[in-house]
Structures are given as C-alpha cells and as structure tokens.
C-alpha atoms as a PDB file:
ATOM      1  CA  UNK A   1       0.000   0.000   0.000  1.00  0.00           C
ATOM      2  CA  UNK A   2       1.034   3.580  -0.652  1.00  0.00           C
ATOM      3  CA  UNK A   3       0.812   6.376   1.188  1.00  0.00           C
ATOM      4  CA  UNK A   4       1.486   9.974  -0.052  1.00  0.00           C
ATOM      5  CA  UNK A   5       1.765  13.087   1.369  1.00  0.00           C
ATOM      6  CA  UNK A   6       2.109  16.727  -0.413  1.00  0.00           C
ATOM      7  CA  UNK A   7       3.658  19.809   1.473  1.00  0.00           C
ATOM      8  CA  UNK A   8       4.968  23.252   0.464  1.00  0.00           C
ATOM      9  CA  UNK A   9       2.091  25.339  -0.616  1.00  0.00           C
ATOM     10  CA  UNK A  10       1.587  28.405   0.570  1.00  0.00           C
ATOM     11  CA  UNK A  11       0.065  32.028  -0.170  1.00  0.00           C
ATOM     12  CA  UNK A  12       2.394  34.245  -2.193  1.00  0.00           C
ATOM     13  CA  UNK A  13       2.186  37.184  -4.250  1.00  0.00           C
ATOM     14  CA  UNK A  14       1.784  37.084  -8.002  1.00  0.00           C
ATOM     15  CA  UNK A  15       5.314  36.234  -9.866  1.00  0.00           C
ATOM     16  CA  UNK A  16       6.601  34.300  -6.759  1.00  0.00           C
ATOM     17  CA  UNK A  17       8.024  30.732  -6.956  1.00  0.00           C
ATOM     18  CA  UNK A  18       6.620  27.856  -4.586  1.00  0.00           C
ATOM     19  CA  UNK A  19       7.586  24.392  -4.686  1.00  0.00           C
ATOM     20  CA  UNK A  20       5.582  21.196  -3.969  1.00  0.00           C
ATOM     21  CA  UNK A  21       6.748  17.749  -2.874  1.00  0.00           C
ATOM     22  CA  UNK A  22       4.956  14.746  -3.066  1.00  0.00           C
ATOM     23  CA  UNK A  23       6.370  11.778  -0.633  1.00  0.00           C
ATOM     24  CA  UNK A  24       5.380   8.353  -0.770  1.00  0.00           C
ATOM     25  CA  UNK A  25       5.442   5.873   2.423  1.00  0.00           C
ATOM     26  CA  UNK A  26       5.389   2.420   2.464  1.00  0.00           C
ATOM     27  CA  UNK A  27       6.816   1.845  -1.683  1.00  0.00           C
ATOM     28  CA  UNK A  28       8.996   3.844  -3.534  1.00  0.00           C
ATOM     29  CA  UNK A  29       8.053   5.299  -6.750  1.00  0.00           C
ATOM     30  CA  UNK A  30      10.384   4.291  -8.555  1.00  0.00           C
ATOM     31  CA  UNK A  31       8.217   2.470 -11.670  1.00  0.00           C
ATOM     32  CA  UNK A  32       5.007   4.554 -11.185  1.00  0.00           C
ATOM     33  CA  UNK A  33       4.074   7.135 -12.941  1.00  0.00           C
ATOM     34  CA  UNK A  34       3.195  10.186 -10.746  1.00  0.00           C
ATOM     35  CA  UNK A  35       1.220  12.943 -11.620  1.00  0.00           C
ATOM     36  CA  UNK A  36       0.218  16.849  -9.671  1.00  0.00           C
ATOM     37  CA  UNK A  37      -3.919  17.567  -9.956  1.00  0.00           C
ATOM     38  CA  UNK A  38      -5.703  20.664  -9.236  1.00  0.00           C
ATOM     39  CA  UNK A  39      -8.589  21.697  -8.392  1.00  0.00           C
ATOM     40  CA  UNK A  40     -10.725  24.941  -7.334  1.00  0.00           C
ATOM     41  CA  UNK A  41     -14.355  24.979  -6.346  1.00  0.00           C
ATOM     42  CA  UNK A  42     -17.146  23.848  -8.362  1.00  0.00           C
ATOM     43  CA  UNK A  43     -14.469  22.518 -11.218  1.00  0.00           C
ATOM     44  CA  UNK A  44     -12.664  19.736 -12.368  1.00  0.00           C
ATOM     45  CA  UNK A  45      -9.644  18.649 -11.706  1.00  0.00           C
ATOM     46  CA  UNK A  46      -7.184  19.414 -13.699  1.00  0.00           C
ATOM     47  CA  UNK A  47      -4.173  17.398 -14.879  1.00  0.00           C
ATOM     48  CA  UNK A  48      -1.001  20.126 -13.746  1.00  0.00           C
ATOM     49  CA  UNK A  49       1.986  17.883 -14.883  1.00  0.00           C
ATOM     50  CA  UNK A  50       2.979  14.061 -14.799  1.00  0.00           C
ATOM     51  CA  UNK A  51       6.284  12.075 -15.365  1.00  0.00           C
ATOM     52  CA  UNK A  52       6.076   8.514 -16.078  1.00  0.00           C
ATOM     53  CA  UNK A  53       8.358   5.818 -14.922  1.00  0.00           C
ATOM     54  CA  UNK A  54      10.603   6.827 -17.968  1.00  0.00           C
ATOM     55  CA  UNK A  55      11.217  10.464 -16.534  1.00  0.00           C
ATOM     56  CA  UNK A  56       8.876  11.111 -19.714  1.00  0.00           C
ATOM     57  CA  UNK A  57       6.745  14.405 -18.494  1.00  0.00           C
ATOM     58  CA  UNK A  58       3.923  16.139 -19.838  1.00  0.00           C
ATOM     59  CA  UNK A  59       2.480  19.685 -18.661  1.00  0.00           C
ATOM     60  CA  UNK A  60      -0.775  21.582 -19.226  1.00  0.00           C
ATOM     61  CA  UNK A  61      -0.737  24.015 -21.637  1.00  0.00           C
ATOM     62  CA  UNK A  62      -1.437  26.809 -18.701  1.00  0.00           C
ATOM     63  CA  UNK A  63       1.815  26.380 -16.864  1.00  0.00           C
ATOM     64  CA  UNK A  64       4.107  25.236 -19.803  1.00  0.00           C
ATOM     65  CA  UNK A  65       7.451  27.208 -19.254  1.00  0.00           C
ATOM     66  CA  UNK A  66       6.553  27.888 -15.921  1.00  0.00           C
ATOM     67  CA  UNK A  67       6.265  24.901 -13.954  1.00  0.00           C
ATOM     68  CA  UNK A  68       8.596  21.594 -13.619  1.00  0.00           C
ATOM     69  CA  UNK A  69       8.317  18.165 -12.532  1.00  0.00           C
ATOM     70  CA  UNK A  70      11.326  15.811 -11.215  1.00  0.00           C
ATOM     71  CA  UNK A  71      12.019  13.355  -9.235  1.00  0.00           C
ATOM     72  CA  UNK A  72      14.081  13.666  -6.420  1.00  0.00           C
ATOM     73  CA  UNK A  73      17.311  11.825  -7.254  1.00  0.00           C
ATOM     74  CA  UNK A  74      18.378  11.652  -3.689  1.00  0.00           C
ATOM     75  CA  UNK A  75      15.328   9.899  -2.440  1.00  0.00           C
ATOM     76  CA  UNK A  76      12.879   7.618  -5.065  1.00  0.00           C
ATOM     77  CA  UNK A  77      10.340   8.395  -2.543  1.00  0.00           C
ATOM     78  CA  UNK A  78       9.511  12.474  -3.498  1.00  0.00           C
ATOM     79  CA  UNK A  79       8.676  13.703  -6.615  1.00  0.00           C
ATOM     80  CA  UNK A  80       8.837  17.572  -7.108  1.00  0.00           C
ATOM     81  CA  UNK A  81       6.544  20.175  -8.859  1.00  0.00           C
ATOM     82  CA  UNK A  82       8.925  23.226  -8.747  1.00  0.00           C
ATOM     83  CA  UNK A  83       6.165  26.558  -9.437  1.00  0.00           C
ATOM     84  CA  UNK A  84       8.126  29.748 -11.511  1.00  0.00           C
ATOM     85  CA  UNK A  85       5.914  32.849 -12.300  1.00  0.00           C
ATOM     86  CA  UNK A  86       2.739  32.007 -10.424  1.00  0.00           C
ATOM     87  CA  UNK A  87      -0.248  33.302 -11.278  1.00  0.00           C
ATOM     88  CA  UNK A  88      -3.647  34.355  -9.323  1.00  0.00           C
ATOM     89  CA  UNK A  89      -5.367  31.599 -11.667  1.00  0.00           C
ATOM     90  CA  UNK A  90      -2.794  29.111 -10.177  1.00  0.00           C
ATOM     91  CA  UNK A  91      -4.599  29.131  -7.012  1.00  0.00           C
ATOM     92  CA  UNK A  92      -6.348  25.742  -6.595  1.00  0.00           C
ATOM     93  CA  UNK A  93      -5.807  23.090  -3.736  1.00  0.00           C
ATOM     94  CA  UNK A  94      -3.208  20.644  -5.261  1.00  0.00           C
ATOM     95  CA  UNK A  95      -2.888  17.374  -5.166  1.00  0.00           C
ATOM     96  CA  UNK A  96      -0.279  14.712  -5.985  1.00  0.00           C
ATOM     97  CA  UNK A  97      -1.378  10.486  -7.713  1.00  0.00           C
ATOM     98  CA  UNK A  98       0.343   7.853  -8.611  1.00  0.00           C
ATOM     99  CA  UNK A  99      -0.358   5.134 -10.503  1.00  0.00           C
ATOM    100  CA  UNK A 100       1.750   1.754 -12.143  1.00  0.00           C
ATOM    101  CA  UNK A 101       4.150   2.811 -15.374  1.00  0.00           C
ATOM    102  CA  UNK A 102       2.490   5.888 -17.755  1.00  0.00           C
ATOM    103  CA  UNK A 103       0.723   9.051 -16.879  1.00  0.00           C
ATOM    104  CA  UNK A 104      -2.696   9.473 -18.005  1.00  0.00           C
ATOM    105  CA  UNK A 105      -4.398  12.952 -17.715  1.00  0.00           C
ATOM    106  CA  UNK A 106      -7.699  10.980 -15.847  1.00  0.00           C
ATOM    107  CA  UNK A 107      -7.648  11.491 -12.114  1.00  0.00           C
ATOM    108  CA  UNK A 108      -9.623   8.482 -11.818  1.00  0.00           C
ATOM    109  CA  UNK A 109      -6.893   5.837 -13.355  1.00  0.00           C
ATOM    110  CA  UNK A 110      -4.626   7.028 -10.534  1.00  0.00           C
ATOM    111  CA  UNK A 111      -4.047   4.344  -7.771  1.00  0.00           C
ATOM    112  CA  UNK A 112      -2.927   6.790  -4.776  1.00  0.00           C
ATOM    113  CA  UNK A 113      -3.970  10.491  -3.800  1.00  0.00           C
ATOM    114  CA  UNK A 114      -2.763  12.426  -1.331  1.00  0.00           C
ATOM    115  CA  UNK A 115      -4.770  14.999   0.978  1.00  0.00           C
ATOM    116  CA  UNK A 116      -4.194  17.802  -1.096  1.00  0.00           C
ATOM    117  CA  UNK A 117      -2.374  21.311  -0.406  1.00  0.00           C
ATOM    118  CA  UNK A 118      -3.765  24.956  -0.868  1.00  0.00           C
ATOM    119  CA  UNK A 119      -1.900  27.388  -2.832  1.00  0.00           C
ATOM    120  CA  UNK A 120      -3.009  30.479  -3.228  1.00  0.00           C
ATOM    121  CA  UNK A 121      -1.582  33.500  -5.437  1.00  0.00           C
ATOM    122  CA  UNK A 122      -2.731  36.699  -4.480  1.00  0.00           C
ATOM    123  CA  UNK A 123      -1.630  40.515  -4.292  1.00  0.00           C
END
C-alpha cells in the first residue's frame, strides 16, 4: 500500500516561486508514474503535470514554461513540482497520484492520492 503526502504550498504574491513535494510511504516510486492535480471549487480537476516511470513528463498548456516536474534523485520516494511565475489563476488546492508505469491525464486511473495542499496567489 502507498501512502502519499504533499507539502509546500503556501500564499504568495503574483510572480513568486513555490515548490511542492509529493512523498510516498510504504513503496517507492520508482516504476510509477506520478502525476500533480488541481482543483478549485465547483471545477474539475485538472491534470497540472505528470512524469512517467521513464522520466517522460507532460504539462498543461497553462503552466508550460513555468512549472517543472522531477524526481528527487536523492530519495525515489519524493517527486517535485517546482512553481516559476505564479499566477492568481494558479490558485487551486493541489494534489499529488500515482499510478503503475504511464501518466494518463484521468484522475480516476490514478491508484494513490494524497490529501491535497492549498496554494493560493494573491496581491
């Protein structure tokens, strides 16, 4: 069974930087492919970014040049959604999934969730 477990969000100011980690307990992630969700009230969630098992990644169009997946090399347990150039519409409550091998962009094909962590961009 996995457990995971997002941190580092925050309220900043519009432009700032903020960077999430997702950590999994109890497997490592190495061969899952891990993907960051958001989600604001009374929409979807939306597929943020995803790398696959490959180190393959994919990003919305939104935050394309602006926002970066990884995995931590120093610990196959965290993977990383570093935040450049945030934006008011940025603010959602995000969340991190994993799931076996490939990313898909359908939060319900993911395996794992975590609780989820606000971030909010604001002047």
């Amino acid at each position: 069974q996995m457990q995971l477990a997002e941190s580092g969000g925050g309220s900043v100011q519009p432009g700032a930087w903020l960077r999430l980690s997702c950590t999994a307990n109890g497997r490592p992630f190495r061969g899952y492919a891990v993907a960051w969700f958001r989600q604001t009230a009374g929409k979807e969630r939306e597929l943020v970014a995803a790398i696959n098992k490959a180190d393959q990644t994919i990003y919305t169009e939104s935050v394309e040049g602006r926002f970066t997946i990884f995995r931590a090399n120093a610990n196959e347990n965290t993977v990383i959604l570093h935040m450049n150039s945030l934006k008011p519409e940025d603010t959602a409550v995000y969340s991190c999934a994993a799931r076996p091998s490939v990313y898909t962009t359908t939060p319900q094909s993911y395996d794992y969730w975590g609780q989820g962590t606000q971030v909010t961009v604001s002047s």
